[in-house]
Structure formats: structure tokens, C-alpha cells
C-alpha atoms as a PDB file:
ATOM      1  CA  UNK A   1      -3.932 113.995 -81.885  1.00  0.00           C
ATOM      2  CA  UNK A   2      -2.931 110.165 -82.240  1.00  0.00           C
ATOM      3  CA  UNK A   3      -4.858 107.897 -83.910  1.00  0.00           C
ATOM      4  CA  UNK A   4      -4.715 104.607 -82.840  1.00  0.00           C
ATOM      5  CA  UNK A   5      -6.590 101.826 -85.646  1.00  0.00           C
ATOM      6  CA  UNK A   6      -7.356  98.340 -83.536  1.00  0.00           C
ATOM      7  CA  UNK A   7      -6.919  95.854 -86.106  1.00  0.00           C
ATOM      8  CA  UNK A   8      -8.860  92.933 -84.880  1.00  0.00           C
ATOM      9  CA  UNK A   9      -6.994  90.286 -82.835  1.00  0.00           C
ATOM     10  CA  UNK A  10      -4.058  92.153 -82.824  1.00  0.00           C
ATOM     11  CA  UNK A  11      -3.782  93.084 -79.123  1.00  0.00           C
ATOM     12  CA  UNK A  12      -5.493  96.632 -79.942  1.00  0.00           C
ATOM     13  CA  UNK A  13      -7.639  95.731 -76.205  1.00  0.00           C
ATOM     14  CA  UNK A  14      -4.428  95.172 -74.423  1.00  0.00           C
ATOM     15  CA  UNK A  15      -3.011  98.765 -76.344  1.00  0.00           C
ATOM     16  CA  UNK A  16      -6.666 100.420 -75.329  1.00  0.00           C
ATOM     17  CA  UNK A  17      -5.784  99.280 -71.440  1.00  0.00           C
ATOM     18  CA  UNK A  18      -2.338 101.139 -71.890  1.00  0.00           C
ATOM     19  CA  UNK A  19      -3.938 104.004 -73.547  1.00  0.00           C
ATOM     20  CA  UNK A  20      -6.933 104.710 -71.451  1.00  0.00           C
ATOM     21  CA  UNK A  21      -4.966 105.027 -68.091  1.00  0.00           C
ATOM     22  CA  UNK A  22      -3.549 107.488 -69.611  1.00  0.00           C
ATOM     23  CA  UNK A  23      -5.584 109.676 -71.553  1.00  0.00           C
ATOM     24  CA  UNK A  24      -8.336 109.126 -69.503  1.00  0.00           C
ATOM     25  CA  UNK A  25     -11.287 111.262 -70.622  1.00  0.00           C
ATOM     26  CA  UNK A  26      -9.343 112.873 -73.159  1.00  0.00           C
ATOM     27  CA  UNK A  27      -9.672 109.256 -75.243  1.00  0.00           C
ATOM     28  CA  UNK A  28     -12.703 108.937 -77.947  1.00  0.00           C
ATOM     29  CA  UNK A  29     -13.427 105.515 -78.563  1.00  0.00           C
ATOM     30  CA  UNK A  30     -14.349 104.688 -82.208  1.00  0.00           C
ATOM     31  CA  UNK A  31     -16.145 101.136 -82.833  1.00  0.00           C
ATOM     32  CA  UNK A  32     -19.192 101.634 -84.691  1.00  0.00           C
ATOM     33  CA  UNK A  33     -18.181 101.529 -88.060  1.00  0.00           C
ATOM     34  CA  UNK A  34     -17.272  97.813 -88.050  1.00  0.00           C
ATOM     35  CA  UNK A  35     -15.587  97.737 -91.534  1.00  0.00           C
ATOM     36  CA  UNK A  36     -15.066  93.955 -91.496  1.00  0.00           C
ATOM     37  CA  UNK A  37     -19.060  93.651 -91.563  1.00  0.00           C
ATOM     38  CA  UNK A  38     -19.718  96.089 -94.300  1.00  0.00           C
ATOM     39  CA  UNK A  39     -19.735  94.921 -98.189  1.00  0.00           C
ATOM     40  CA  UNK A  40     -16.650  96.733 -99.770  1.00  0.00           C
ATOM     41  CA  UNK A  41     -18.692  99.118-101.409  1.00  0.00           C
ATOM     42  CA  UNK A  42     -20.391 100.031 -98.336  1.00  0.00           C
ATOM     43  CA  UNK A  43     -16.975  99.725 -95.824  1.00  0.00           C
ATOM     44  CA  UNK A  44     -15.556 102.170 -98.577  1.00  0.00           C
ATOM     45  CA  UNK A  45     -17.889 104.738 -99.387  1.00  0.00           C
ATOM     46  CA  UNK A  46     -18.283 105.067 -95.361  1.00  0.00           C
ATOM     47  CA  UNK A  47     -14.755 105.276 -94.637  1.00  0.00           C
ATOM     48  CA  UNK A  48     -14.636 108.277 -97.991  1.00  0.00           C
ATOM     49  CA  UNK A  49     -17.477 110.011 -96.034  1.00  0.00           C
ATOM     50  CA  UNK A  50     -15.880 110.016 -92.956  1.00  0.00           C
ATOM     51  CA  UNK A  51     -12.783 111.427 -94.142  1.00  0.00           C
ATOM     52  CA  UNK A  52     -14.179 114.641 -96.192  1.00  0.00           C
ATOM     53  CA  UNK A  53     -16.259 115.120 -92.432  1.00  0.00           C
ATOM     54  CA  UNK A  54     -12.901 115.090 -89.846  1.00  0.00           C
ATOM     55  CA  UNK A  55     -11.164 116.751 -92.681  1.00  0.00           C
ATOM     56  CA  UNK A  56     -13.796 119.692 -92.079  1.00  0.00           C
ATOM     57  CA  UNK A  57     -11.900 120.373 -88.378  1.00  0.00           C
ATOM     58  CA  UNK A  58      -9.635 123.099 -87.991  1.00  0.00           C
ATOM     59  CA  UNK A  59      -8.766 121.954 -85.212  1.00  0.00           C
ATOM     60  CA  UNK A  60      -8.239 118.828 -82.658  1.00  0.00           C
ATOM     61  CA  UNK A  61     -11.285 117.566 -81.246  1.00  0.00           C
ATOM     62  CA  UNK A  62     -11.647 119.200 -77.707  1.00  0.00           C
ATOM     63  CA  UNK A  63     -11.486 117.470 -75.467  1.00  0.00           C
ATOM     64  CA  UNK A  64     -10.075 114.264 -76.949  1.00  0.00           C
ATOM     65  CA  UNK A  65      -5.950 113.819 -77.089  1.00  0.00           C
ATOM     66  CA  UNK A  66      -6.607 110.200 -78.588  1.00  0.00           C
ATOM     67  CA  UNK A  67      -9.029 108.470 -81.013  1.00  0.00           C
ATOM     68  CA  UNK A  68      -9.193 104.429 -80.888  1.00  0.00           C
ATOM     69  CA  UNK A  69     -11.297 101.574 -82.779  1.00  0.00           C
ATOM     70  CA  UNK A  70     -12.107  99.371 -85.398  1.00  0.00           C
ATOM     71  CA  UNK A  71     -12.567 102.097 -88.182  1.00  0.00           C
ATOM     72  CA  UNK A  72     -10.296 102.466 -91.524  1.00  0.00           C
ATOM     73  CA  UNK A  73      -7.674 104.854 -90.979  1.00  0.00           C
ATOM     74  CA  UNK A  74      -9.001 106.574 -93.896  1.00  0.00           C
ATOM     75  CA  UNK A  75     -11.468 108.284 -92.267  1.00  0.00           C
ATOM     76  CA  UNK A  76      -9.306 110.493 -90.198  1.00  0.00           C
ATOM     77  CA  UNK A  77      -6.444 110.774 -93.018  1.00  0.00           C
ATOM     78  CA  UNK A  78      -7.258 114.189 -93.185  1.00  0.00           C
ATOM     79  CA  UNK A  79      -8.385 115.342 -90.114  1.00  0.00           C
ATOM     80  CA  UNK A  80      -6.421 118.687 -89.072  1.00  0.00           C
ATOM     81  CA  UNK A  81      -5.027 118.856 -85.467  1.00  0.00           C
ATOM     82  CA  UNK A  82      -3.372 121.653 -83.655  1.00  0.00           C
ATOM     83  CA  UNK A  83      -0.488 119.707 -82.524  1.00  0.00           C
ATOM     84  CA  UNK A  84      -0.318 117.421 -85.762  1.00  0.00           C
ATOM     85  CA  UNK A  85      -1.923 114.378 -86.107  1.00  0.00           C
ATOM     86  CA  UNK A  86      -0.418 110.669 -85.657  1.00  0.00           C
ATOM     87  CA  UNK A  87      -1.207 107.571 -86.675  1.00  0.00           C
ATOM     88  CA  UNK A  88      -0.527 104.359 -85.024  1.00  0.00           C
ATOM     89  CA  UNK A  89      -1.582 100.260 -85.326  1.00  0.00           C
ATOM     90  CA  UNK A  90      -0.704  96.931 -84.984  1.00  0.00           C
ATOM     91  CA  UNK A  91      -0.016  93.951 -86.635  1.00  0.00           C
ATOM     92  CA  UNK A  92       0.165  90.366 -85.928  1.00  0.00           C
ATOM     93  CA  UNK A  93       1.111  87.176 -88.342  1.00  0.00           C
ATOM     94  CA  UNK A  94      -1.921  87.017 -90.899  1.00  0.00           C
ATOM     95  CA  UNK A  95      -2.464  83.084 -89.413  1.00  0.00           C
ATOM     96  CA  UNK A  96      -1.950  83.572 -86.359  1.00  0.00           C
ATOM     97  CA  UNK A  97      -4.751  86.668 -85.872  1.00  0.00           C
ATOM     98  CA  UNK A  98      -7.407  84.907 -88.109  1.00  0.00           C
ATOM     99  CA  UNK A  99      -7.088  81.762 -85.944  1.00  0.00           C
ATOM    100  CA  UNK A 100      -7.148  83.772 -82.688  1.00  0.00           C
ATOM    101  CA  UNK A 101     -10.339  85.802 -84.346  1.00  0.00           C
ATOM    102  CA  UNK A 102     -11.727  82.312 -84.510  1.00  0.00           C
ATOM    103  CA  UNK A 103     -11.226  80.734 -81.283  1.00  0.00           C
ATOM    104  CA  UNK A 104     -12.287  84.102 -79.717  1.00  0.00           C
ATOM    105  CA  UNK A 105     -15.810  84.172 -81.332  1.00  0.00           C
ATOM    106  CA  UNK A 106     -16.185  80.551 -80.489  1.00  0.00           C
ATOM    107  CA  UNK A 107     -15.417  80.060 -76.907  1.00  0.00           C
ATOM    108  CA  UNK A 108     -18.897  82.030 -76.067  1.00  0.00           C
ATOM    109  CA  UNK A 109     -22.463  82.580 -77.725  1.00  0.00           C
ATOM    110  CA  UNK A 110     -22.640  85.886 -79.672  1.00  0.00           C
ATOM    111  CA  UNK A 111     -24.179  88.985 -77.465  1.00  0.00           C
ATOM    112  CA  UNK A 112     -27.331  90.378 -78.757  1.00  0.00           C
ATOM    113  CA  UNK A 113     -25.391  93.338 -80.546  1.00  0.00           C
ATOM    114  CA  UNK A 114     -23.941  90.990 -82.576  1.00  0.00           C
ATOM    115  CA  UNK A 115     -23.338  91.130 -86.218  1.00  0.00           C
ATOM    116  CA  UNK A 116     -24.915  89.046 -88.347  1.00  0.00           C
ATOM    117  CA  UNK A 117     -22.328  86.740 -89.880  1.00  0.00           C
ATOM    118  CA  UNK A 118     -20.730  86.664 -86.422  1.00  0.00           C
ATOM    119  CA  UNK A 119     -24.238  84.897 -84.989  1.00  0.00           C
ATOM    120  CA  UNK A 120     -24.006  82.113 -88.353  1.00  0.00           C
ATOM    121  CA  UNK A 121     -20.397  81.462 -87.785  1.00  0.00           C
ATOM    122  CA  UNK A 122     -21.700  80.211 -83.901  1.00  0.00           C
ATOM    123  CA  UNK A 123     -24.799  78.954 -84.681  1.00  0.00           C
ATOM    124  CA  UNK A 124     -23.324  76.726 -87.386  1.00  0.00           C
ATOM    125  CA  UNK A 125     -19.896  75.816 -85.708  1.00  0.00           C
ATOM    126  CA  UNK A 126     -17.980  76.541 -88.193  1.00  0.00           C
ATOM    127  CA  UNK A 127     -14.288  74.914 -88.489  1.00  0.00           C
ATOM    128  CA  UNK A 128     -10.889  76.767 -87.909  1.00  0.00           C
ATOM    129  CA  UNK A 129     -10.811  75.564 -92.115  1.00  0.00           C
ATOM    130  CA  UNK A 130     -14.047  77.372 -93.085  1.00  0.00           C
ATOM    131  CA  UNK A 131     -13.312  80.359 -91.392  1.00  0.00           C
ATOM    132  CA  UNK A 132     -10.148  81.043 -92.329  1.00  0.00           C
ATOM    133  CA  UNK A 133     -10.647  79.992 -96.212  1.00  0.00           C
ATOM    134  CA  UNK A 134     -13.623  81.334 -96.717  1.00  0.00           C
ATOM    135  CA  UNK A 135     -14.413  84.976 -98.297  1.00  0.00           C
ATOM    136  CA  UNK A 136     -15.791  86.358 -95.246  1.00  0.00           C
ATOM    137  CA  UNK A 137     -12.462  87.419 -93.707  1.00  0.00           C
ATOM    138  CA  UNK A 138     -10.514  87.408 -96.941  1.00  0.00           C
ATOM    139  CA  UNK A 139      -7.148  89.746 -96.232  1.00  0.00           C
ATOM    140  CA  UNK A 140      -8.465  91.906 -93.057  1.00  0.00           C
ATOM    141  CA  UNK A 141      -5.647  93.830 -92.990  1.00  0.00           C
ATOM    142  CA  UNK A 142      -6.122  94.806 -97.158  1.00  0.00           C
ATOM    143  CA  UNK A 143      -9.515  96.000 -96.253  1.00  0.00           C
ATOM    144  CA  UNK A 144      -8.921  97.624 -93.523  1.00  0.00           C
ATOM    145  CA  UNK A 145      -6.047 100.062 -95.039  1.00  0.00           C
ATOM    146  CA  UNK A 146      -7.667 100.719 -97.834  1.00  0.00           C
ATOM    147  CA  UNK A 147      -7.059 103.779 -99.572  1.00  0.00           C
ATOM    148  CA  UNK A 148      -3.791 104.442 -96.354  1.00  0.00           C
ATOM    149  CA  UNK A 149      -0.668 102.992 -97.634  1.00  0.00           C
ATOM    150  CA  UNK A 150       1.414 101.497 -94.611  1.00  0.00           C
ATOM    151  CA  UNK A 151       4.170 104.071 -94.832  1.00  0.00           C
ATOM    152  CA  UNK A 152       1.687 106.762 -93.123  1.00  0.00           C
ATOM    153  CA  UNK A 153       1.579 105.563 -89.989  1.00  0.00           C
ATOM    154  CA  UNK A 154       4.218 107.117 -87.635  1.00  0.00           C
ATOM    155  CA  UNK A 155       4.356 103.894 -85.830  1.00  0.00           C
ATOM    156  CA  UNK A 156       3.181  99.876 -86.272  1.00  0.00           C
ATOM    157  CA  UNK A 157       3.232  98.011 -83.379  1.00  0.00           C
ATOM    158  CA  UNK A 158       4.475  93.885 -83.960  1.00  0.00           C
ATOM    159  CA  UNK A 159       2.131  91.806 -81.540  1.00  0.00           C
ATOM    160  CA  UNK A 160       4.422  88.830 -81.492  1.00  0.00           C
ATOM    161  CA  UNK A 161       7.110  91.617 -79.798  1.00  0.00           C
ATOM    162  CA  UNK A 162       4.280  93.254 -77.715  1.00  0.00           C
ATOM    163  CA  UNK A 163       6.202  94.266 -73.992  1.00  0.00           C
ATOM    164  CA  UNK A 164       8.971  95.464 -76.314  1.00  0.00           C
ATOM    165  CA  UNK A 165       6.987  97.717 -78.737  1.00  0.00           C
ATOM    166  CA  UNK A 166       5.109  99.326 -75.815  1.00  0.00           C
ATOM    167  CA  UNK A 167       8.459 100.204 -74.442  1.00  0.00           C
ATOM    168  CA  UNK A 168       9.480 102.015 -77.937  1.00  0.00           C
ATOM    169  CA  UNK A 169       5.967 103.447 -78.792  1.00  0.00           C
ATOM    170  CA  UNK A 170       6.184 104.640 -75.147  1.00  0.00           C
ATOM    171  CA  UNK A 171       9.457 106.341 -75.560  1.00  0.00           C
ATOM    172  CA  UNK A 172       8.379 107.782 -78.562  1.00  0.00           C
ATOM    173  CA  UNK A 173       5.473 108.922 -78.468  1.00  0.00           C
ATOM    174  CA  UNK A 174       3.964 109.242 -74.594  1.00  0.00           C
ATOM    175  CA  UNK A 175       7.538 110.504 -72.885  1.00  0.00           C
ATOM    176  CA  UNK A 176       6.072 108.074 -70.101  1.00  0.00           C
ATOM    177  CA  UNK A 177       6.364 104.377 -69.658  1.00  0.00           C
ATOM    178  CA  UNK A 178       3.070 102.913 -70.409  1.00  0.00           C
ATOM    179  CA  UNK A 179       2.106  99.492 -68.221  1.00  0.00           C
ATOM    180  CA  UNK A 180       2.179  96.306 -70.274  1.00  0.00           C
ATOM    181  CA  UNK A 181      -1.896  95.687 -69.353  1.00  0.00           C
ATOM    182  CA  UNK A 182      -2.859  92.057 -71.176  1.00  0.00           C
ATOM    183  CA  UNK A 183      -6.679  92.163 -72.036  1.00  0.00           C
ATOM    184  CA  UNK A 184      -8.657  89.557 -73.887  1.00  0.00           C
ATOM    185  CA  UNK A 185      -6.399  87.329 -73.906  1.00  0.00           C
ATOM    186  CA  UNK A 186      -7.805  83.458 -74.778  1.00  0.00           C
ATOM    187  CA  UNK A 187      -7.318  81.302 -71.251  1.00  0.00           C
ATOM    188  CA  UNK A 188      -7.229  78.024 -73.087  1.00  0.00           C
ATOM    189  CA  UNK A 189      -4.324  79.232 -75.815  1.00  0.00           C
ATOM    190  CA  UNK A 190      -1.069  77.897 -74.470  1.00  0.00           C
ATOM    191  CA  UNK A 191       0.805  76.600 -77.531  1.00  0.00           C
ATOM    192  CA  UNK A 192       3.263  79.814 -79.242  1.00  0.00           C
ATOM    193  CA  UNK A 193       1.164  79.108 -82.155  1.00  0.00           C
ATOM    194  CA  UNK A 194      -2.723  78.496 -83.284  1.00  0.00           C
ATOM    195  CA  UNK A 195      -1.706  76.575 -85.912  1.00  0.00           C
ATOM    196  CA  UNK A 196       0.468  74.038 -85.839  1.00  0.00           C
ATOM    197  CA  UNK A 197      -0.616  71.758 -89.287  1.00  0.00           C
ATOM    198  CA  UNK A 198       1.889  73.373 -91.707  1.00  0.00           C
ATOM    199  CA  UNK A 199      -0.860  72.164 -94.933  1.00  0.00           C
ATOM    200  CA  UNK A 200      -2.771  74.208 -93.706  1.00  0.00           C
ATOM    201  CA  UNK A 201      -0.962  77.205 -92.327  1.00  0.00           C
ATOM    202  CA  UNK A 202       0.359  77.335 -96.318  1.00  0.00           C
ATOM    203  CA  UNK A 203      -2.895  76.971 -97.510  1.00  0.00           C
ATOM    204  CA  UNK A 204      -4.252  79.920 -95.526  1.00  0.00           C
ATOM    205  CA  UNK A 205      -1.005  81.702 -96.504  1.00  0.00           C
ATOM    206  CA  UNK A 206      -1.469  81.446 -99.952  1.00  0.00           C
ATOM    207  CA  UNK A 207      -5.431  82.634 -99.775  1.00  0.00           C
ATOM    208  CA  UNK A 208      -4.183  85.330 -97.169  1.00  0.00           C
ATOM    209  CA  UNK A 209      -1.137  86.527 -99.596  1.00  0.00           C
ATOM    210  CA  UNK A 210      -2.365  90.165 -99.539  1.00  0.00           C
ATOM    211  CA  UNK A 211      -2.027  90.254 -96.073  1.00  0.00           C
ATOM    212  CA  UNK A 212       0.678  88.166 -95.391  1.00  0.00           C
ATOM    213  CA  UNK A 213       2.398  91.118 -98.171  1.00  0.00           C
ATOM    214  CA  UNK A 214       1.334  93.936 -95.991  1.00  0.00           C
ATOM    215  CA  UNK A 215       2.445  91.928 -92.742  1.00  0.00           C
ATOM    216  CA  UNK A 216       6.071  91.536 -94.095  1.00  0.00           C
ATOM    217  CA  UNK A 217       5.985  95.116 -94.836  1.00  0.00           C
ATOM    218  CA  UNK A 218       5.436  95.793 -91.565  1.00  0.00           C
ATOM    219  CA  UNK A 219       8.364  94.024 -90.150  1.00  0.00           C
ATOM    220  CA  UNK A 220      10.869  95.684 -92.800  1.00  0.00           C
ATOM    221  CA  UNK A 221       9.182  99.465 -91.196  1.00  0.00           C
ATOM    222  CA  UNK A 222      10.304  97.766 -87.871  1.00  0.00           C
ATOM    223  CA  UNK A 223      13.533  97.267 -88.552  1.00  0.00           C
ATOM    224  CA  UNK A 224      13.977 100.470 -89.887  1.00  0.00           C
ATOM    225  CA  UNK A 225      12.741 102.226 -87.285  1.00  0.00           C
ATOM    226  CA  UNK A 226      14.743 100.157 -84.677  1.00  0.00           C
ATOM    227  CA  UNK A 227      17.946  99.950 -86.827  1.00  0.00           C
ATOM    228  CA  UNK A 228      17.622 103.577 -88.934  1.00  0.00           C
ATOM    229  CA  UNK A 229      20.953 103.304 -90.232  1.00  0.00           C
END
């Protein structure tokens, strides 16, 4: 059983393209527990109450091979598989995915479905500033992996090295070379970076330092697992 966490912004659509063609029907596709939209008690609590539920199974979930979505890894930590279970993610610069979360939820009015903070951050046209200093979306990645140290997942995927990591994760984990799909990907983005002002990059650092900690992390696991020795 793999499962796959989509951090938001971090090409988890492009990775669900990949995925999908080929698991097919044997892929469960997790998004209704929206952590990032959940108070921290609540996003917690949920995440605890998944977990003692998939840690229930004996067994994998028939038919499903692969489980991927916005949900806190925590909630499968214990789930028992037949074949073992695997955990996967991916991770882009802190900046770099709060800016593209930005521009993404501004380029078009909010669907119906919605959530809430999602319609006032339209509705009142917020700046690139306000949304990525403001509590709302304080250290994603922190929240996120609560209570699931980085060091167990079996593999974390580096956005900014995307063709290349689906190449690796491909070799070792699908025995198969997965396409390179590119989904939801913002037409009007053609700079190598969101943000460019370097005031405000450190400012967003500084308010983002948990993440920008787990991030670096991240890379250090990468080298490791590319250079071993």
C-alpha cells in the first residue's frame, strides 16, 4: 500500500496524473479532510481518529494499491497492509508554494464547494503580503505532519527537481517509468521564482521558519538517498 500525502502547491496534481495511469481503479483518492481549513484542535483530533480507524485493518484495503490527498499522514500511520505500507510526499521551497497557493486561488472566483476562508481571501483581494504573513497559512507543512516526523516517509519528492524525482521514485518504487504529466500548472507564471523582492521573501522566511526547518530537512533526506554513502 503507498501512501501518497499532496501537500498543497507542491505538484501533488501533476504526481496524481502519474499515479492514476497507473493504478487506475486500484487508487483511493483522499480530499475531504482538508486539514489546512480545520482549527488545530479540530485538524488534530480528526487526523488521531482516523488513525486508531485504518489502524483497525488487517489488511490492505481491497481493491485499492494507492491512497492520495490532502489528509495528515497521521491518519494512516498505522494502517496494516499485506505487502507493507509506504509513505510518500513532496516538498517545495516554503515561499515559493505559499505564493503559488496564492496566485492559484486568485486567478478564478472560488467554486461553490469552497471553504470558507478561501471565498474571503477572493472576495476581499487580498495581497501576496497578507496572505503569506498572516496566521491563516502559518507553516503548512508543520501542520500538516503533525504528529509524523519526516524520517517516516520512504520517499520525499523535491518539486524544484520534479522530472528527476519521478525518474528515482519511479525506479524505486513502481519498477516502471512513470510519464512526467504537468497538471495545474499557473499559465501566467513564467519567472523561476514568485518572489522576486528579497524584503520580503526574508520576511516570509522568518514567519515561515518552521517550515522553511522541515523544508531543509528534506533536502539533507535527498541527498542521502541520492548519495547514501
Amino acid at each position: 500500500m503507498l501512501i501518497s500525502v499532496h501537500l498543497p502547491k507542491t505538484a501533488g496534481s501533476s504526481f496524481l496524473a502519474a499515479i492514476e495511469q497507473h493504478f487506475g481503479e486500484r487508487l483511493l483518492k483522499d480530499y475531504e479532510d482538508r486539514p489546512i481549513t480545520r482549527s488545530t484542535l479540530g485538524r488534530n483530533i480528526s487526523a488521531v481518529r482516523g488513525a486508531i480507524t485504518t489502524g483497525a485493518f488487517t489488511g490492505s484495503l481491497p481493491p485499492y494499491r494507492c491512497i492520495h490527498g490532502h489528509f495528515m499522514p497521521l491518519k494512516y500511520r498505522w494502517m496494516r497492509a499485506d505487502s507493507g505500507t509506504q509513505f510518500v510526499t513532496w516538498m517545495r521551497h516554503p515561499v515559493e508554494r505559499l505564493a503559488s497557493h496564492y496566485f492559484h486561488w486568485m486567478r478564478v472566483a472560488p467554486p461553490a464547494h469552497a471553504s470558507a476562508v478561501r471565498r474571503r481571501i477572493f472576495a476581499q483581494q487580498w495581497s501576496l503580503e497578507r496572505f503569506c504573513l498572516g496566521p491563516e497559512f502559518r507553516n503548512i507543512y508543520r501542520k500538516y505532519l503533525w504528529g509524523f516526523g519526516l524520517r517516516r516517509f520512504d520517499f520525499i519528492g523535491i518539486t524544484e527537481h520534479y522530472d528527476a524525482e519521478m525518474r528515482c521514485f519511479s525506479s524505486m518504487f513502481m519498477g516502471v517509468n512513470l510519464p512526467v504529466k504537468r497538471e495545474n500548472i499557473n499559465p501566467q507564471h513564467e519567472s523561476t521564482t514568485y518572489v522576486d523582492d528579497l524584503s520580503l521573501r526574508g520576511e516570509i522566511e522568518r514567519y515561515h521558519a518552521a517550515d522553511i526547518a522541515l523544508y531543509e530537512q528534506a533536502l539533507q533526506l535527498r541527498q542521502l538517498r541520492l548519495n547514501p554513502l
